[in-house]
C-alpha atoms as a PDB file:
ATOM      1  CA  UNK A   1      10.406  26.619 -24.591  1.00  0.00           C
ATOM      2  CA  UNK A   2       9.764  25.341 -28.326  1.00  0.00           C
ATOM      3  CA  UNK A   3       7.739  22.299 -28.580  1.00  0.00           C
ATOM      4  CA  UNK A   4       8.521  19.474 -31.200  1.00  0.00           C
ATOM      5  CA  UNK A   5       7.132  18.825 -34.674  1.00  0.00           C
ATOM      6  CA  UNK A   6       4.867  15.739 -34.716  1.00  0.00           C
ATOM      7  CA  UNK A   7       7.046  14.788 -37.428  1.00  0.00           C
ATOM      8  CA  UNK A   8      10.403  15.085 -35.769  1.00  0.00           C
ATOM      9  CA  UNK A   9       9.628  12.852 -33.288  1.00  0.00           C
ATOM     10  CA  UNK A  10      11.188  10.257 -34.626  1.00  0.00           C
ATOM     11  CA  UNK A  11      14.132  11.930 -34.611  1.00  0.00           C
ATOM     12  CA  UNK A  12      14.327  13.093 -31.015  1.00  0.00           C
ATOM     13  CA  UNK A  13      17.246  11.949 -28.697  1.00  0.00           C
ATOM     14  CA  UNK A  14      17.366  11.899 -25.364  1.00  0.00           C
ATOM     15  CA  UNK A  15      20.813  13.559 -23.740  1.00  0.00           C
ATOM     16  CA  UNK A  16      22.459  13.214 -20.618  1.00  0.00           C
ATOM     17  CA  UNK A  17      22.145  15.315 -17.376  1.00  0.00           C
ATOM     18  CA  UNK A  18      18.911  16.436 -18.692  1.00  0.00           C
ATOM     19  CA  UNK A  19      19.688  17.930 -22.418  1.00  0.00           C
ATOM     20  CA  UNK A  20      17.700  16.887 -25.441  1.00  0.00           C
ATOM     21  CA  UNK A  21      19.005  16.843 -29.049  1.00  0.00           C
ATOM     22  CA  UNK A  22      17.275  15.852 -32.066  1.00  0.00           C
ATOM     23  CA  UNK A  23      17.448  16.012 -35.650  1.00  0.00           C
ATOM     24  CA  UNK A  24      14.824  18.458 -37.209  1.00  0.00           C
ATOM     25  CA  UNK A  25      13.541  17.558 -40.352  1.00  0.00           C
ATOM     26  CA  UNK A  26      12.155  20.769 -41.511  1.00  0.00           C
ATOM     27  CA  UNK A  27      15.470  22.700 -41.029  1.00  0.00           C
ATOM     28  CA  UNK A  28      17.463  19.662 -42.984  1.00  0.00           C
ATOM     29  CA  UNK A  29      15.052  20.110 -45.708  1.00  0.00           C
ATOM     30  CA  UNK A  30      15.588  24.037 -45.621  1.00  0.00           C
ATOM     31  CA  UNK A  31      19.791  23.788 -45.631  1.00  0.00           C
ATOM     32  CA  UNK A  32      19.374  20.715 -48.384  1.00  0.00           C
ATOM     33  CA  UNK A  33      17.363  23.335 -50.725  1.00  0.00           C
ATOM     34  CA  UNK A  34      19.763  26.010 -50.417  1.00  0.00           C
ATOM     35  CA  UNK A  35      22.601  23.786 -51.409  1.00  0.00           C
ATOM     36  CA  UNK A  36      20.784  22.398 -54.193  1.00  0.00           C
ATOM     37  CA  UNK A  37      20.733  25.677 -56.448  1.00  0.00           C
ATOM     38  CA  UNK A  38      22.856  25.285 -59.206  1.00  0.00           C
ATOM     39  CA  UNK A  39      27.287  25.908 -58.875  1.00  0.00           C
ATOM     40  CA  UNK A  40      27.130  25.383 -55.521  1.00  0.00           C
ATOM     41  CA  UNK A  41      29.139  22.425 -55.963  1.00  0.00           C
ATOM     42  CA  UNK A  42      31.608  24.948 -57.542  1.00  0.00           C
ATOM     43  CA  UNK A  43      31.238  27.060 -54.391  1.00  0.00           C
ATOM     44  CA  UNK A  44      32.039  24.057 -52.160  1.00  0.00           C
ATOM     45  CA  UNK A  45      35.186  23.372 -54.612  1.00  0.00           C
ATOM     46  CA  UNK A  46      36.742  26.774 -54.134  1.00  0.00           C
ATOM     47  CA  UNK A  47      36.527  26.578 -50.374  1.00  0.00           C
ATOM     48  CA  UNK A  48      38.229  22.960 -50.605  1.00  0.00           C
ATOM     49  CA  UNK A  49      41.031  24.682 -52.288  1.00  0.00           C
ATOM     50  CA  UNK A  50      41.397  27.569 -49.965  1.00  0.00           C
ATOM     51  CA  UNK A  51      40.990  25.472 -46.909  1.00  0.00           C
ATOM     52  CA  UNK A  52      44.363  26.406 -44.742  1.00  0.00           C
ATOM     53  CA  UNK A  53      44.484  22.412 -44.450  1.00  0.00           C
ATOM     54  CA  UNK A  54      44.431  22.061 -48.296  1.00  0.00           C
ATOM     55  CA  UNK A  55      47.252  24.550 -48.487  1.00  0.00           C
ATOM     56  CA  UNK A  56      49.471  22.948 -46.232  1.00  0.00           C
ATOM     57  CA  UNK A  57      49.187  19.975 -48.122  1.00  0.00           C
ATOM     58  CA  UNK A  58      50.128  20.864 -51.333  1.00  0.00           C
ATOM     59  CA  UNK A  59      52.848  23.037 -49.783  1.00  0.00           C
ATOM     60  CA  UNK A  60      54.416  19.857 -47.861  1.00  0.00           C
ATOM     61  CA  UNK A  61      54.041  17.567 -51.970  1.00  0.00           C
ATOM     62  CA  UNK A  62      56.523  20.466 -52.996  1.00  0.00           C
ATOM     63  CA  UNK A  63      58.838  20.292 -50.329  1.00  0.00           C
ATOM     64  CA  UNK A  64      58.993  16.088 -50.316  1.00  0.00           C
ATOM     65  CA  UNK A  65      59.704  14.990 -53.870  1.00  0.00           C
ATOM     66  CA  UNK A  66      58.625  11.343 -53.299  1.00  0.00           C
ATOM     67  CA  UNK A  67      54.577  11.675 -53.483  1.00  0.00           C
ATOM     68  CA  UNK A  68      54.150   8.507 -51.659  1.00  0.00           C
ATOM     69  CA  UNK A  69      56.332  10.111 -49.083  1.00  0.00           C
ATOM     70  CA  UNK A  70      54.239  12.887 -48.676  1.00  0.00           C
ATOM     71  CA  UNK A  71      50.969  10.971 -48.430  1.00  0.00           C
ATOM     72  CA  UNK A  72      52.443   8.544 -45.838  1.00  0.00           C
ATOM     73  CA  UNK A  73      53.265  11.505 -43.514  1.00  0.00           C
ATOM     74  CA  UNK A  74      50.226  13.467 -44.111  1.00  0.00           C
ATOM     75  CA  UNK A  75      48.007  10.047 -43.323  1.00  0.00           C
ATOM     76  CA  UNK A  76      50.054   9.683 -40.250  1.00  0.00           C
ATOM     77  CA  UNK A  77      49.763  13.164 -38.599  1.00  0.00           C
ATOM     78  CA  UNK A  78      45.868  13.163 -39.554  1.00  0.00           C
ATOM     79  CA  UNK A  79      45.333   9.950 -37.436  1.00  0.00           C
ATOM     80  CA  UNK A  80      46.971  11.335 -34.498  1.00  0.00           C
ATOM     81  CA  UNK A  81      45.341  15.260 -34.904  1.00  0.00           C
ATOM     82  CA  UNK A  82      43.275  14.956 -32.056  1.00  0.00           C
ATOM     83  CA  UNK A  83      42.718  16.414 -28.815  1.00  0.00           C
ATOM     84  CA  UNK A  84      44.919  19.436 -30.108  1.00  0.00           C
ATOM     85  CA  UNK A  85      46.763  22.147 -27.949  1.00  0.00           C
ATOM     86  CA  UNK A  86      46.040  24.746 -30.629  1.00  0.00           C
ATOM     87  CA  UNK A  87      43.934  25.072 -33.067  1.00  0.00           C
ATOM     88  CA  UNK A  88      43.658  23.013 -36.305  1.00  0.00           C
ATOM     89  CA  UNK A  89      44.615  25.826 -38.847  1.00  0.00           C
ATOM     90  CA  UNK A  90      47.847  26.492 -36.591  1.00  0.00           C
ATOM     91  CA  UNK A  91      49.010  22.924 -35.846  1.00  0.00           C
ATOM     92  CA  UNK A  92      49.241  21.777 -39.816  1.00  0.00           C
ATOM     93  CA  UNK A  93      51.467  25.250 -40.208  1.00  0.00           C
ATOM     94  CA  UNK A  94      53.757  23.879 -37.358  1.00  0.00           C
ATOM     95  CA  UNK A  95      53.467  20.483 -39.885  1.00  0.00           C
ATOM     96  CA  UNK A  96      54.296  22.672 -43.194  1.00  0.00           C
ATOM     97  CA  UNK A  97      57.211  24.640 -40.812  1.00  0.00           C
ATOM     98  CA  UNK A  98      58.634  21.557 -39.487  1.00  0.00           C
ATOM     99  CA  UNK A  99      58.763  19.454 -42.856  1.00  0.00           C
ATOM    100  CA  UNK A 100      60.510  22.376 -44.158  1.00  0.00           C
ATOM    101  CA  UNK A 101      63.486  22.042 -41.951  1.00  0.00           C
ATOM    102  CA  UNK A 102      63.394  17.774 -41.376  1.00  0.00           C
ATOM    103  CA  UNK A 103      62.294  16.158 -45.364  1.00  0.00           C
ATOM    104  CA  UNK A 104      65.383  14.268 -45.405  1.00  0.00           C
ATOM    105  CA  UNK A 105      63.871  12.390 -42.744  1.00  0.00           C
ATOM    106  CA  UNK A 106      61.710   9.482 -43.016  1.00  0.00           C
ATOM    107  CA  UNK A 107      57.898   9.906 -42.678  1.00  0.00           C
ATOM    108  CA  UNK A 108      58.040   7.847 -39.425  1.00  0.00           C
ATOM    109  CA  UNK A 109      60.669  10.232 -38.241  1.00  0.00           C
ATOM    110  CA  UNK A 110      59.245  13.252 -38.905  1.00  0.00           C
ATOM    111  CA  UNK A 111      55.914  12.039 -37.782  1.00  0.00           C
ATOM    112  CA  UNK A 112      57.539  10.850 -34.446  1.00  0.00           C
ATOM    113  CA  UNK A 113      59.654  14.271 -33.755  1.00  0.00           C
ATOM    114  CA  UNK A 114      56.783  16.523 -34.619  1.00  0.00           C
ATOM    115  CA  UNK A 115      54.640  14.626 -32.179  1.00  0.00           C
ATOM    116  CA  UNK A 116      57.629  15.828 -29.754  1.00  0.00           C
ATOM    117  CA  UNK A 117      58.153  19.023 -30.246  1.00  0.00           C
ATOM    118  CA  UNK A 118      55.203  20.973 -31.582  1.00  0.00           C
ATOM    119  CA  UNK A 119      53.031  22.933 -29.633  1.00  0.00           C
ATOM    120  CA  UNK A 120      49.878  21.390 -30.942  1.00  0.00           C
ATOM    121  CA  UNK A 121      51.164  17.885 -29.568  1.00  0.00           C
ATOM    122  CA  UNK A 122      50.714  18.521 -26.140  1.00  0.00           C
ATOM    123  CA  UNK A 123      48.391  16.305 -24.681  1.00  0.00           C
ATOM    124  CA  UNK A 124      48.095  12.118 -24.796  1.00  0.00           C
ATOM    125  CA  UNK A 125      51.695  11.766 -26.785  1.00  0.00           C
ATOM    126  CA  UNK A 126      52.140   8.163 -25.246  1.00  0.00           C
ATOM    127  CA  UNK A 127      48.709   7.458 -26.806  1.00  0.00           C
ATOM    128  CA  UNK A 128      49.238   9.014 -30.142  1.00  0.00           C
ATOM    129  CA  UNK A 129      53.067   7.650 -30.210  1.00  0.00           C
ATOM    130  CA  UNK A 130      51.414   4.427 -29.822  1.00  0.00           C
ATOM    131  CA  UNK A 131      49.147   4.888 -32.708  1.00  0.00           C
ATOM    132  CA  UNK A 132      51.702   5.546 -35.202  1.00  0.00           C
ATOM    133  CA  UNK A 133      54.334   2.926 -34.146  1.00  0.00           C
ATOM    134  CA  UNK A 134      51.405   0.870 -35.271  1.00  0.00           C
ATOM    135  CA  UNK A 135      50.416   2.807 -38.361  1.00  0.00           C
ATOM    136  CA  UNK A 136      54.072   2.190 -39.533  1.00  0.00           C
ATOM    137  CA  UNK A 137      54.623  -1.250 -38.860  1.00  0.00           C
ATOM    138  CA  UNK A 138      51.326  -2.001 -40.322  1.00  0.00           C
ATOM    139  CA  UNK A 139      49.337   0.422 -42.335  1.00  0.00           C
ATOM    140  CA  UNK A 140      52.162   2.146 -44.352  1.00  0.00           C
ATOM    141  CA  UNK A 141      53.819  -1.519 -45.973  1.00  0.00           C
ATOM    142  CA  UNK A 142      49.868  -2.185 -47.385  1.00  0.00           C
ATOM    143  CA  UNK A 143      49.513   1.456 -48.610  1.00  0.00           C
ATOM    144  CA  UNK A 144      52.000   1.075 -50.859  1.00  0.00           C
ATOM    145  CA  UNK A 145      51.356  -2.263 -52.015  1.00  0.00           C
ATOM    146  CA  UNK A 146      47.799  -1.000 -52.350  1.00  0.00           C
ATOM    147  CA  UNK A 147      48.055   2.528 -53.262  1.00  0.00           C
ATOM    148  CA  UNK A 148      46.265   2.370 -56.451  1.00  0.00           C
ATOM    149  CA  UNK A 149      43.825   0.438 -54.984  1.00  0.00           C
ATOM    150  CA  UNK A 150      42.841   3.017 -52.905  1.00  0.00           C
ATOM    151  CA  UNK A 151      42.809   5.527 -54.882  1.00  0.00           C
ATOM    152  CA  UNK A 152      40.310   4.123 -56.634  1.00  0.00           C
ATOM    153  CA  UNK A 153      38.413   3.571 -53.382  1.00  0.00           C
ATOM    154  CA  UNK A 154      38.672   5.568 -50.540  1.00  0.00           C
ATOM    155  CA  UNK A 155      36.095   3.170 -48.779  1.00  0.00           C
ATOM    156  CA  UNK A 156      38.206   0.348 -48.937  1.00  0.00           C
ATOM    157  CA  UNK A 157      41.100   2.664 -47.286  1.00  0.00           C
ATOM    158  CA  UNK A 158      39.252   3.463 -44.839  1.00  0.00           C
ATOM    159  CA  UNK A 159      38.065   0.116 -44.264  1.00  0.00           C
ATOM    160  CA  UNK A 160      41.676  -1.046 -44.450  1.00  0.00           C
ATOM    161  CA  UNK A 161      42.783   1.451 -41.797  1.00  0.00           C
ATOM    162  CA  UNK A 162      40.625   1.240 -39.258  1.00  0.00           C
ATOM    163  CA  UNK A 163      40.567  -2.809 -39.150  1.00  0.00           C
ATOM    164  CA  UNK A 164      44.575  -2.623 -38.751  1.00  0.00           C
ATOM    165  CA  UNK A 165      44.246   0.058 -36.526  1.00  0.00           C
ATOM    166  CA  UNK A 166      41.900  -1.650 -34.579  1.00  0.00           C
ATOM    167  CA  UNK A 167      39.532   1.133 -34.699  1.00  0.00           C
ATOM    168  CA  UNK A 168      35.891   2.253 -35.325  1.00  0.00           C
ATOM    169  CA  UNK A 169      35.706   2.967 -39.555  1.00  0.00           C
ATOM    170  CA  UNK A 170      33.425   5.750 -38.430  1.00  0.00           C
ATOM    171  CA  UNK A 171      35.653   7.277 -36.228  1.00  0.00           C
ATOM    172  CA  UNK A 172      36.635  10.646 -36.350  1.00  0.00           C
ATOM    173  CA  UNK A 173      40.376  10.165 -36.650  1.00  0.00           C
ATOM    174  CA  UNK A 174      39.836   7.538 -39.478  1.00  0.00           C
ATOM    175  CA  UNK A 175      37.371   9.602 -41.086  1.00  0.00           C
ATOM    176  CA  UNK A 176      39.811  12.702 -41.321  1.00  0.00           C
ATOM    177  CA  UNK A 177      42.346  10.905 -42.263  1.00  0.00           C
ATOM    178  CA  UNK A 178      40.391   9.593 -45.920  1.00  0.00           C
ATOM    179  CA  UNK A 179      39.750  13.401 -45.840  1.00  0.00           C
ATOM    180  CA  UNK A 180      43.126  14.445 -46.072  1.00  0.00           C
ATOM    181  CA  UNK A 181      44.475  12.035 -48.267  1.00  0.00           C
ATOM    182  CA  UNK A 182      41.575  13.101 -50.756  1.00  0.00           C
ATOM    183  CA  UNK A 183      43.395  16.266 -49.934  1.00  0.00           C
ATOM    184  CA  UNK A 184      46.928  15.109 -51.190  1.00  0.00           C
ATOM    185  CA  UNK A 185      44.847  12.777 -54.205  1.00  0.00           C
ATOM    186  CA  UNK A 186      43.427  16.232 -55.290  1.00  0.00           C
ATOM    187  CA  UNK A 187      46.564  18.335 -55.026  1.00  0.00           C
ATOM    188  CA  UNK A 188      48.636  16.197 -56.751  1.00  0.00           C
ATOM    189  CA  UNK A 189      46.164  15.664 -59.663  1.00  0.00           C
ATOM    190  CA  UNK A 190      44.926  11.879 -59.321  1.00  0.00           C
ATOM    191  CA  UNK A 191      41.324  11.029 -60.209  1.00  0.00           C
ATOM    192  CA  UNK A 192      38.621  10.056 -57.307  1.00  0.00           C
ATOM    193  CA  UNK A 193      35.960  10.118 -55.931  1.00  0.00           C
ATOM    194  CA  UNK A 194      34.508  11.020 -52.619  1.00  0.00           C
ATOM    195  CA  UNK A 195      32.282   8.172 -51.516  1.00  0.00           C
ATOM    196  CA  UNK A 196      28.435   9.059 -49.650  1.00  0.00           C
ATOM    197  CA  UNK A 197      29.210   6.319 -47.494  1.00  0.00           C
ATOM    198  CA  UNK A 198      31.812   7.760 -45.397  1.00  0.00           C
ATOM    199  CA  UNK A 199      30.115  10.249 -42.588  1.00  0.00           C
ATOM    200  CA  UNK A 200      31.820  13.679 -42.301  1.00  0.00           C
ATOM    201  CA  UNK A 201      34.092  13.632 -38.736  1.00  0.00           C
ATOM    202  CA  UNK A 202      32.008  15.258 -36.361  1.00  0.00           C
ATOM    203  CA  UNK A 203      34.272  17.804 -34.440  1.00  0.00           C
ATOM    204  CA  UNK A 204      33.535  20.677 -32.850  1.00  0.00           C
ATOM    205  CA  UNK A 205      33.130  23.590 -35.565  1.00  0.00           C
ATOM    206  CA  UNK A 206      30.799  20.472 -37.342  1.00  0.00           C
ATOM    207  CA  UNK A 207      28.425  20.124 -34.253  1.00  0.00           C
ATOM    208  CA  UNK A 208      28.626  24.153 -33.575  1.00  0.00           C
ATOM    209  CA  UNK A 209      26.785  24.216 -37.212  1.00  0.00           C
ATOM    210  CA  UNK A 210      24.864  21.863 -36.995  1.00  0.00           C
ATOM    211  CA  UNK A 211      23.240  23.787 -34.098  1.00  0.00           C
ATOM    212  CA  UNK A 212      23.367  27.121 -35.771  1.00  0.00           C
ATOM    213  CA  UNK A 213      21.548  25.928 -38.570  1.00  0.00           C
ATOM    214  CA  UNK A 214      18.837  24.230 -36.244  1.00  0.00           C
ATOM    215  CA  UNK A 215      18.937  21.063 -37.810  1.00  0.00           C
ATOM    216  CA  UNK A 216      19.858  19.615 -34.419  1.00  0.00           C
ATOM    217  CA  UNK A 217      18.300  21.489 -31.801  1.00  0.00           C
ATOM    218  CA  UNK A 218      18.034  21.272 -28.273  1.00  0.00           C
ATOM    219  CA  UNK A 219      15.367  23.121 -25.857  1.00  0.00           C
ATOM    220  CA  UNK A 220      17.837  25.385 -23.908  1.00  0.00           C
ATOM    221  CA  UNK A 221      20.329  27.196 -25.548  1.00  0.00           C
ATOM    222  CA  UNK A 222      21.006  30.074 -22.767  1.00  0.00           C
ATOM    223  CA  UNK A 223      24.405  27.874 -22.144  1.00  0.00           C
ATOM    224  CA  UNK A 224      25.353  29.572 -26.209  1.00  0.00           C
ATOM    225  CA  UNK A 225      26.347  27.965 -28.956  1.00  0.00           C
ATOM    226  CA  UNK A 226      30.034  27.099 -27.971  1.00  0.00           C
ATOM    227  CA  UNK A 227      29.780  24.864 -25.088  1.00  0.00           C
ATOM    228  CA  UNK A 228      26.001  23.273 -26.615  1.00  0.00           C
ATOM    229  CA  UNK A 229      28.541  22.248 -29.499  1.00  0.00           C
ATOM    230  CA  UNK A 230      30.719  20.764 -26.546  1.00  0.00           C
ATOM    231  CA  UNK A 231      28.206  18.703 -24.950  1.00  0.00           C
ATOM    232  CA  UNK A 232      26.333  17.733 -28.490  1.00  0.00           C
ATOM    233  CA  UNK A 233      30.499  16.326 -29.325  1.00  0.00           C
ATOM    234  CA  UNK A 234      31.095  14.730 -26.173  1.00  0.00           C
ATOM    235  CA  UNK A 235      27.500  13.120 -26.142  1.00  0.00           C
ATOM    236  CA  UNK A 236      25.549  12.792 -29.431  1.00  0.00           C
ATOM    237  CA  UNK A 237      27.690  12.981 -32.443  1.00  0.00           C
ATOM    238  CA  UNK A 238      26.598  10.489 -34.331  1.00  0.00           C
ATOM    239  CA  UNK A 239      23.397  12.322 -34.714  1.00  0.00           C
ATOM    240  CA  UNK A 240      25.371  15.090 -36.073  1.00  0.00           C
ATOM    241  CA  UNK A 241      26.385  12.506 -38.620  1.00  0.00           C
ATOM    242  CA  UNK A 242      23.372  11.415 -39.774  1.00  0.00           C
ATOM    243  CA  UNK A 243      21.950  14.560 -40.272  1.00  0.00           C
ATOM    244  CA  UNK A 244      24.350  15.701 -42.364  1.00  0.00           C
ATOM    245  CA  UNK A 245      24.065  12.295 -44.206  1.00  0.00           C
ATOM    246  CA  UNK A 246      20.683  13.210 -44.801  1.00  0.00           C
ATOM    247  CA  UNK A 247      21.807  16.270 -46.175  1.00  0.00           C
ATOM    248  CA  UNK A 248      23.870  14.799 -48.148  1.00  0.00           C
ATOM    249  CA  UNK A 249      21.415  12.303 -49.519  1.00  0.00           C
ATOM    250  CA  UNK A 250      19.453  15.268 -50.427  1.00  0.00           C
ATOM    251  CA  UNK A 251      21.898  16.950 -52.124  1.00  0.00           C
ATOM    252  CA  UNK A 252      23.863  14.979 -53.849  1.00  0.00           C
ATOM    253  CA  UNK A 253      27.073  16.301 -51.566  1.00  0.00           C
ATOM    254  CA  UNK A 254      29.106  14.019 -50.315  1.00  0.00           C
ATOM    255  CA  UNK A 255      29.352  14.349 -46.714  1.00  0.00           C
ATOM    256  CA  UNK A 256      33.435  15.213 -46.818  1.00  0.00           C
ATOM    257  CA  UNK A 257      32.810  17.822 -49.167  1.00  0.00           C
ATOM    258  CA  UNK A 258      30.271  19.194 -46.996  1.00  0.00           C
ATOM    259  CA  UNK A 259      32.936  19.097 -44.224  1.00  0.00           C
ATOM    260  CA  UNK A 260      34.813  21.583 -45.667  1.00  0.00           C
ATOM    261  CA  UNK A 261      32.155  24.404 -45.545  1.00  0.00           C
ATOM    262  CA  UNK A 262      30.717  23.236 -42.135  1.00  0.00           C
ATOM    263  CA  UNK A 263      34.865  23.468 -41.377  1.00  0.00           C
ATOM    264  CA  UNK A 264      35.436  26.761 -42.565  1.00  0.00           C
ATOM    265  CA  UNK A 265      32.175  28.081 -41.565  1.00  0.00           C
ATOM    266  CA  UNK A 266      31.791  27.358 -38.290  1.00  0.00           C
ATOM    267  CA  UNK A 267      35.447  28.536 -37.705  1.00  0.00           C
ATOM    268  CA  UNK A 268      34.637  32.050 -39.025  1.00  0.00           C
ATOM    269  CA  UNK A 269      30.963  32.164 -37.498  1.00  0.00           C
ATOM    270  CA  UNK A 270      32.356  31.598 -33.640  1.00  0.00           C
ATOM    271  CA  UNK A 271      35.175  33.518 -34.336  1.00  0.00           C
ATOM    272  CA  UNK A 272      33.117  37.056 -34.810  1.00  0.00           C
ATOM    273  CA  UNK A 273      30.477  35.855 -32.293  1.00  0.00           C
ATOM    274  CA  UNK A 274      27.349  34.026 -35.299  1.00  0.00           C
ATOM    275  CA  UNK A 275      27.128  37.385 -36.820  1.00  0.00           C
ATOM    276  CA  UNK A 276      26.152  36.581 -40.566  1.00  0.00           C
ATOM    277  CA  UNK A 277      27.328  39.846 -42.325  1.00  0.00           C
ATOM    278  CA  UNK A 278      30.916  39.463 -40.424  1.00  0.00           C
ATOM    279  CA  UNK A 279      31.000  35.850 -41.217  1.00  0.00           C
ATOM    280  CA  UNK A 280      30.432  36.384 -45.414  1.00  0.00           C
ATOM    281  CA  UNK A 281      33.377  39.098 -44.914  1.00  0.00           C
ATOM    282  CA  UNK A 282      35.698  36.674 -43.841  1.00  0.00           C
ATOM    283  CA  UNK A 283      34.746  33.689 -46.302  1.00  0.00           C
ATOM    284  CA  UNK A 284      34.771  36.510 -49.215  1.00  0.00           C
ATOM    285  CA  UNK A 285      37.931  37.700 -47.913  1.00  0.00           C
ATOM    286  CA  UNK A 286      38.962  33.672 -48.301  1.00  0.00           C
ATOM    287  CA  UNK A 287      38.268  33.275 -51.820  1.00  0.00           C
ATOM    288  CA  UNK A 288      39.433  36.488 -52.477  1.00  0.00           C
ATOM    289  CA  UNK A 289      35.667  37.367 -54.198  1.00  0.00           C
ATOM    290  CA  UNK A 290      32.359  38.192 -53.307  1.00  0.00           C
ATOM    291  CA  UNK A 291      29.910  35.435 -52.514  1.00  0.00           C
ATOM    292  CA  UNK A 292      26.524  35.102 -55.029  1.00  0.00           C
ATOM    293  CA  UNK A 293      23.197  35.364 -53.822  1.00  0.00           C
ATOM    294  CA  UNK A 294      22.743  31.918 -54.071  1.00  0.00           C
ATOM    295  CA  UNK A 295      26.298  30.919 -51.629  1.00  0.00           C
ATOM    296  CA  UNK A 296      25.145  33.987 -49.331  1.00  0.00           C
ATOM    297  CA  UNK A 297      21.741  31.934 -48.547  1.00  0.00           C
ATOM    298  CA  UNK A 298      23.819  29.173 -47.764  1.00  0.00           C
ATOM    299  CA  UNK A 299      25.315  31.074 -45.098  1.00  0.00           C
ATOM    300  CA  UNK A 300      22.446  32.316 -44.429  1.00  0.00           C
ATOM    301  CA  UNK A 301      20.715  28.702 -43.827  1.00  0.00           C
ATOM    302  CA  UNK A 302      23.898  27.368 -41.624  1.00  0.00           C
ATOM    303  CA  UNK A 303      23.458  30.247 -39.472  1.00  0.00           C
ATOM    304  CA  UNK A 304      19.591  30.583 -39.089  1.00  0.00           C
ATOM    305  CA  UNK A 305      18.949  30.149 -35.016  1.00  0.00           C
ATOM    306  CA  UNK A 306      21.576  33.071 -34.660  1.00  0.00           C
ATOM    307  CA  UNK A 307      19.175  35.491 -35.831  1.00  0.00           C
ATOM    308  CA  UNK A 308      16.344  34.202 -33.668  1.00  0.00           C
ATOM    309  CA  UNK A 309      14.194  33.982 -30.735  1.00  0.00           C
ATOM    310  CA  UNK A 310      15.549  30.226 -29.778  1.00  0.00           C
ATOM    311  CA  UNK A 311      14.937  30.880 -26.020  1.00  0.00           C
END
């Protein structure tokens, strides 16, 4: 058992059924420095552009002329990608596979019949057919009559999205949501910028790195990393985002930027079991290019407690 920093106290939180988490200030110091070495931004860029989400979205502004077309359904399916039957990198495929075969249709109706028939859509359809009956009738007449609005400022779209969707601003949905139309914005070649205000959506690749990295940590990890990331979701997440805030803060990162490598990473990292050579492999094998010393560290940093004695 690990005892705590004098100076993380502060940050300690107390979890349920017996599990501590808290945000360690020495380890968010340590991942800040590594991303602060120079073209790392760059780095963080070129992973935004291979993201498999990123690709399905410019694939789906080819396939529907109409740009506001495309945003509206790409909005839509973001608020209801939750609670998925597969995982994320499959279900926007189905999206990109089913707009191939249904743009004629409306973004409602596409929206409405994927929710039906894809395999990802599964679970709580009443809930999430609720959700975008509500998005249509009032979200998607104000995002066109405020589209450049918004573009200019993603805060006020979120802002504007949660309060008619009756929702937390913060939320995760909400928060992936400005995340992907940033996506579409970028793709399509329209000017923004990402805001430090809005927290990256905690899910559970985000929380499995934000363990991984140790800056949150917990005093038993002989449950691993997987199901620690499970119970840090389900319990403390907004911890999650305020560490990274910090981070970003740090940085100079915004937080959905970060997202992307936290995304990617954490995806790679559980899928070969936290080893850090096998995880590079894969990200190199990504961006079709070897990573720098400097982006290897990185790695290095997000997966430090892998390669120790946390026990």
């Amino acid at each position: 058992m690990k005892y705590i920093a004098k100076d993380n106290l502060k940050y300690m939180v107390r979890g349920v059924g017996g599990l501590f988490f808290w945000r360690d200030r020495e380890r968010i110091l340590e991942v800040s420095k590594s991303l602060s070495t120079p073209r790392i931004k760059l780095f963080l860029g070129q992973l935004e552009k291979h993201d498999p989400q990123y690709h399905v979205v410019t694939n789906i502004l080819k396939k529907i002329e109409d740009p506001f077309r495309a945003f509206t359904l790409i909005i839509a399916v973001s608020l209801v990608s939750y609670q998925l039957s597969t995982k994320g990198e499959e279900h926007w495929n189905y999206l990109e596979t089913f707009v191939s075969k249904h743009k004629e249709l409306s973004p409602r109706e596409i929206s409405l019949l994927f929710l039906e028939k894809s395999p990802s859509m599964r679970r709580l359809k009443t809930v999430k057919e609720a959700r975008l009956q509500r998005f249509f009738k009032l979200f998607a007449p104000v995002f066109q009559e405020k589209f450049q609005r918004y573009v200019e400022d993603l805060n006020l779209f979120r802002r504007d999205l949660a309060h008619l969707l009756n929702t937390d601003p913060d939320s995760k949905t909400i928060v992936f949501s400005v995340k992907m139309f940033h996506y579409a914005l970028e793709a399509s070649g329209l000017k923004h910028t990402l805001p430090f205000k809005i927290p990256l959506p905690a899910d559970h690749r985000v929380c499995l790195i934000s363990l991984t990295s140790g800056i949150i940590k917990t005093f038993d990890y002989i449950s691993g990393f997987s199901r620690l990331a499970n119970i840090l979701l389900s319990r403390k997440s907004g911890e999650v985002k305020k560490a990274w805030s910090e981070v970003s803060e740090k940085t100079g990162i915004p937080p959905l930027l970060l997202d992307t490598l936290l995304w990617i990473t954490g995806g790679f990292a559980e899928k070969v079991h936290f080893n850090l050579e096998r995880t590079i492999e894969k990200l190199e094998k990504l961006i079709n290019r070897r990573l720098t010393t400097p982006e290897k560290n990185v790695i290095k940093e997000l997966l430090a407690m892998c390669a120790k004695d946390t026990m």
